[in-house]
Protein backbone atom coordinates (compact mmCIF):
# COMPACT_ATOMS: atom_id res chain seq x y z
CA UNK A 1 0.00 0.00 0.00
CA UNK A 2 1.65 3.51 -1.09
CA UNK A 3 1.68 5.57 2.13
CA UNK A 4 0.07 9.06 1.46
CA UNK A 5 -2.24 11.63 2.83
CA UNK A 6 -5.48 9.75 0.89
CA UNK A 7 -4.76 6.55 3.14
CA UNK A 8 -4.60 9.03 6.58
CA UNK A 9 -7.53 10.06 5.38
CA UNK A 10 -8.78 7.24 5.35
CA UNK A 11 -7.63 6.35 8.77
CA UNK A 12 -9.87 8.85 10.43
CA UNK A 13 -12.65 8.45 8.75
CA UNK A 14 -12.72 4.88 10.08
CA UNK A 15 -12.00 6.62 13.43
CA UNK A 16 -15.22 9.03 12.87
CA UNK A 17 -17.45 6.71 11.76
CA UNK A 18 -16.77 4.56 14.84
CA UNK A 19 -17.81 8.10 16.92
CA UNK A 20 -14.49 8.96 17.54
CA UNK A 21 -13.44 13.05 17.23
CA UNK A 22 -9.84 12.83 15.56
CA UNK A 23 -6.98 15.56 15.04
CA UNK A 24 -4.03 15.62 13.76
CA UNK A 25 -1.24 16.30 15.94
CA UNK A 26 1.15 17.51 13.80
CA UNK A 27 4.21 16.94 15.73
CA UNK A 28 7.27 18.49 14.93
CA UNK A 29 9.45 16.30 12.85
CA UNK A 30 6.69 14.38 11.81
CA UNK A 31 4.44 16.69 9.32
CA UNK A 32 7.36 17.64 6.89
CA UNK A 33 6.88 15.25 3.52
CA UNK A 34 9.59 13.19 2.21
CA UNK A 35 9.63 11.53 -0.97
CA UNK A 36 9.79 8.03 0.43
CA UNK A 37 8.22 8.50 3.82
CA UNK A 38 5.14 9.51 6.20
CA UNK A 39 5.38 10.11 9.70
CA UNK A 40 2.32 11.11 11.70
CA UNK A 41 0.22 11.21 14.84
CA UNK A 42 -3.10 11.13 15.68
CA UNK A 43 -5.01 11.37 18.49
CA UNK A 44 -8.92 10.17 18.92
CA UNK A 45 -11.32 10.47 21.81
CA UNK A 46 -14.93 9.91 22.44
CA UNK A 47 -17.00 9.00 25.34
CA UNK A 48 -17.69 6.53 27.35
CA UNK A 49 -20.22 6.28 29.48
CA UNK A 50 -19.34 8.95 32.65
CA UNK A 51 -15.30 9.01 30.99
CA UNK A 52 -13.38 9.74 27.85
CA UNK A 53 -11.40 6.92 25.90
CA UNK A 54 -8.72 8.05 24.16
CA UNK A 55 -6.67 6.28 21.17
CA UNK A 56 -3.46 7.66 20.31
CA UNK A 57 -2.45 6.63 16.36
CA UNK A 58 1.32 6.78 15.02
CA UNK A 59 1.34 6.49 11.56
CA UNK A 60 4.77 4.97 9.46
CA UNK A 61 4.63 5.22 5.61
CA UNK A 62 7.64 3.89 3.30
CA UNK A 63 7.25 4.43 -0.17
CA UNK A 64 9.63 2.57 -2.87
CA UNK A 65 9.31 1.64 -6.27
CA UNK A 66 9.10 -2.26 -7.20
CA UNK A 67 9.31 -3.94 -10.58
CA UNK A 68 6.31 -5.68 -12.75
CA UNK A 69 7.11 -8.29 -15.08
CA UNK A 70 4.26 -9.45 -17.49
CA UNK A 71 4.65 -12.21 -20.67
CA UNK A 72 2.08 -11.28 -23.08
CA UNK A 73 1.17 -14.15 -26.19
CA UNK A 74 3.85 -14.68 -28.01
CA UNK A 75 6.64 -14.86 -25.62
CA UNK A 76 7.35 -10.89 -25.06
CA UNK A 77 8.01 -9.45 -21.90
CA UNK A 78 7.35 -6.48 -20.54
CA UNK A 79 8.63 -4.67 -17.07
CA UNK A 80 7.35 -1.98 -15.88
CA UNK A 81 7.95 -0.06 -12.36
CA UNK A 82 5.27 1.16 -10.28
CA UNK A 83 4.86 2.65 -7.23
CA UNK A 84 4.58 0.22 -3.92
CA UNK A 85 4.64 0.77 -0.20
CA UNK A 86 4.49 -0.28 3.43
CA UNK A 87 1.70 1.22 5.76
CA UNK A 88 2.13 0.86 9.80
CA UNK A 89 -0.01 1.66 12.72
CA UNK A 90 0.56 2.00 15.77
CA UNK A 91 -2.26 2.64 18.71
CA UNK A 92 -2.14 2.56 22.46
CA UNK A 93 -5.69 3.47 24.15
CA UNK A 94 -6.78 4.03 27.33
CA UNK A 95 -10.10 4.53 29.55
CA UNK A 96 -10.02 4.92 33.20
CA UNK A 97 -11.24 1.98 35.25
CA UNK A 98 -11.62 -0.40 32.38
CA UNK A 99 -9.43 -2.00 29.83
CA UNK A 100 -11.59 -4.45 28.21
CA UNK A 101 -13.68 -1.52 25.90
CA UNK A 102 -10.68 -0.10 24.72
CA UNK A 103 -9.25 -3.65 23.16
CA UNK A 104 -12.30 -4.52 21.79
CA UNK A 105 -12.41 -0.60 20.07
CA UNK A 106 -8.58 -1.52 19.04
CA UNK A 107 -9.83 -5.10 17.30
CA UNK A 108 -12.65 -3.29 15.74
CA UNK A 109 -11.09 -0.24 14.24
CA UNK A 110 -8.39 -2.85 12.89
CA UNK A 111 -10.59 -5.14 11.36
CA UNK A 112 -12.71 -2.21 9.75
CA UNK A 113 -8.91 -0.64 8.39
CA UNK A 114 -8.13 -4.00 6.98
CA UNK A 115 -11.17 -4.54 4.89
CA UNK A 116 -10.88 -0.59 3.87
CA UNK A 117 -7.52 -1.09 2.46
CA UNK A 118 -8.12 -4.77 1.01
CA UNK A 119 -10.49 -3.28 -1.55
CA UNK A 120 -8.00 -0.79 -2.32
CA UNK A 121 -6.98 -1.58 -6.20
CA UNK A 122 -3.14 -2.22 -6.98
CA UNK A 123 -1.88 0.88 -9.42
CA UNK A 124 -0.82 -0.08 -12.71
């Protein structure tokens, strides 16, 4: 997956629709764009019940460029390159008096990221 500002968008909309407010936290060090890389944080909260539970998101983008071979009839091949990537995130959550919300928010909001991004189609 090509890390880029479409996919963190992505991320917190997944975040809002589970009721979540996000921001950005544009750290220093973290907001300036590379060319190969993303860096960012992101910080979520919504309540629950009489308290507020809180997910804190670090997001790690590499960008690189890999190499597609195809044979087409007749024995030609052709190689092309095309943009790739790596996407990681990070979370830690918390909610006073009670642990057992937040993991179940953390398995949730992952399995609803993963079947975002699955559909996602490879670039050509």
């Amino acid at each position: 997956m090509i890390p880029e500002e479409m996919r963190l968008d992505d991320i917190m909309t997944v975040l809002r629709i589970r009721g979540f407010e996000v921001e950005d936290l544009r750290l220093p060090g973290t907001t300036a764009p590379e060319a190969d890389s993303m860096r960012r944080w992101l910080g979520a909260r919504r309540a629950h019940g009489p308290y507020s539970m809180s997910i804190l998101l670090y997001v790690e983008g590499t960008r690189y460029q890999t190499r597609r071979e195809r044979q087409v009839h007749g024995g030609m091949k052709y190689e092309t390159s095309v943009d790739s990537g790596e996407l990681r995130i990070y979370a830690i959550g918390w909610l006073p008096r009670d642990s057992e919300p937040v993991v179940r928010e953390m398995n949730a909001l992952r399995q609803d990221l993963h079947e975002r991004f699955d559909r996602l189609p490879a670039r050509r």
